[in-house]
Each structure stands twice: as structure tokens, then as C-alpha cells.
Protein backbone atom coordinates (compact mmCIF):
# COMPACT_ATOMS: atom_id res chain seq x y z
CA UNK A 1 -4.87 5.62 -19.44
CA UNK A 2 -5.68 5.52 -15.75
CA UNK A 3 -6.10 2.02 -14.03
CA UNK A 4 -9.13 1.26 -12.56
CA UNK A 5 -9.41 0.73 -8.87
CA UNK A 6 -9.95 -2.95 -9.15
CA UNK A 7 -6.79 -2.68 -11.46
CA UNK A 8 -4.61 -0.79 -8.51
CA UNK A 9 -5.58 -2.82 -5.76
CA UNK A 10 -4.20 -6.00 -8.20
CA UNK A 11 -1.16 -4.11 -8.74
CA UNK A 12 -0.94 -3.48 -4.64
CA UNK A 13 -1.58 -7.00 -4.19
CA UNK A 14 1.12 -8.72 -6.45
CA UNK A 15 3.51 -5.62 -5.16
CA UNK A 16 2.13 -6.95 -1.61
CA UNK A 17 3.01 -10.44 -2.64
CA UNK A 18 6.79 -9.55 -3.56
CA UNK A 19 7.62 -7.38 -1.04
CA UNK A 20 6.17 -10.36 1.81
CA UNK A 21 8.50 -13.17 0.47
CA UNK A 22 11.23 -11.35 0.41
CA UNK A 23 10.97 -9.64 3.59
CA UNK A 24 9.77 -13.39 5.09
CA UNK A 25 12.99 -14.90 3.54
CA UNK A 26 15.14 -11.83 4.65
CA UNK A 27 14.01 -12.06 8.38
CA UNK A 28 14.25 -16.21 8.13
CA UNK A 29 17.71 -15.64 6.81
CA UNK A 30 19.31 -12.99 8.90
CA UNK A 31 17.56 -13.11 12.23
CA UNK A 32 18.59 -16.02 14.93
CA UNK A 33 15.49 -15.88 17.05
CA UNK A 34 12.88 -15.28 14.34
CA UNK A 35 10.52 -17.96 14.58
CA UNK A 36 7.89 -18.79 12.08
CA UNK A 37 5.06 -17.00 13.76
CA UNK A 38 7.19 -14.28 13.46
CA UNK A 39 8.20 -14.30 10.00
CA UNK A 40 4.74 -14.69 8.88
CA UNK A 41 3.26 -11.87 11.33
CA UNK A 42 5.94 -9.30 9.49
CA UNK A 43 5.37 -10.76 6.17
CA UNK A 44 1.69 -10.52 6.48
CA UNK A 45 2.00 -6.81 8.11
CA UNK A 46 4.13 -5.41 5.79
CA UNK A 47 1.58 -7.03 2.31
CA UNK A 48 -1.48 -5.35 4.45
CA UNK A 49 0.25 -1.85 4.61
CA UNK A 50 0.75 -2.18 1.10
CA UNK A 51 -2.70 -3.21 -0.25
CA UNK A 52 -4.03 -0.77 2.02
CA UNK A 53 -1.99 2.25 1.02
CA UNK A 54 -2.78 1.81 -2.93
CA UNK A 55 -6.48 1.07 -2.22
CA UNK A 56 -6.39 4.09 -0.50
CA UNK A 57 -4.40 5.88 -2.60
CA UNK A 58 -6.58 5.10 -5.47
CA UNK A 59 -10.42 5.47 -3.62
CA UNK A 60 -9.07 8.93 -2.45
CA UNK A 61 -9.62 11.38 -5.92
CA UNK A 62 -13.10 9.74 -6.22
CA UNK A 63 -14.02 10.30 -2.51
CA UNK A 64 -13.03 13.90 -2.96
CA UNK A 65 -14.99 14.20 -6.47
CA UNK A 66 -18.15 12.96 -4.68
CA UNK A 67 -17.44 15.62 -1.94
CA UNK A 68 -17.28 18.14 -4.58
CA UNK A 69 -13.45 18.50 -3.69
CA UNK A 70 -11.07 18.92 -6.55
CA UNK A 71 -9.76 15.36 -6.91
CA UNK A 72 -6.31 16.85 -7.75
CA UNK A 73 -5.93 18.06 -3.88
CA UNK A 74 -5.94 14.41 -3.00
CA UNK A 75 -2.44 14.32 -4.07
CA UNK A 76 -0.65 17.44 -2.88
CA UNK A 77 1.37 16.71 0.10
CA UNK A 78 0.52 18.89 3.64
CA UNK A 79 3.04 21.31 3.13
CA UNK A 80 2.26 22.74 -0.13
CA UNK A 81 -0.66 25.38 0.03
CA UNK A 82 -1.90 26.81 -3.21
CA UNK A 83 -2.47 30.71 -3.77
């Protein structure tokens, strides 16, 4: 069964979540001139790309059903072309 959008953009969020501490412990760790500004500006940067792409990915086969589109072409990459 398909997730709801509310669903995926909960999934994005805790994937968001996981992905910012470890890359904010990663840069604290391994970086000698990584400040706290600048842990939390990648941290924050990387969860917003995140949350964004699966909203995104997820709003896009209902945008293209209310155009009339076939929701499947939301998918297909920009180098496949059907027949």
C-alpha cells in the first residue's frame, strides 16, 4: 500500500533527522576549523534537501494526475523516451 503524502514527508523528516546528526557529529569530529555555526548551517542544509526532495518526490504523480499527465511519467528519468 502506498504512503500517503503526510506519511512520506514523516519518513523524509526522521530520514532528515538521521542524516543531520550524523553529518553534524561527522563535521564536529573531523574538521579543525568547523565552528558551531557551521556545523549547524550543514546539518540544517543537508535535513532541508532531504524533506524537500521526498515532499517533492511524493506531490509530483498527483500534480501530473491533476494536469491530466500520466502520473507514471513523473518517475522516468530524462533520458528514457518511450515509443
Amino acid at each position: 500500500m502506498p504512503l500517503s503524502p503526510t506519511q512520506e514527508a514523516l519518513v523524509g523528516a526522521l530520514i532528515a533527522a538521521a542524516l543531520g546528526v550524523v553529518s553534524a557529529v561527522r563535521v564536529q569530529l573531523f574538521s579543525d576549523a568547523a565552528g558551531l555555526i557551521s556545523v549547524l548551517a550543514i546539518a540544517v542544509s543537508l535535513m532541508l534537501v532531504v524533506v524537500f526532495s521526498v515532499v517533492i518526490g511524493a506531490a509530483l504523480p498527483f500534480f501530473y494526475g491533476h494536469l491530466g499527465l500520466d502520473p507514471c511519467d513523473s518517475f522516468s528519468s530524462g533520458t528514457t523516451k518511450r515509443p
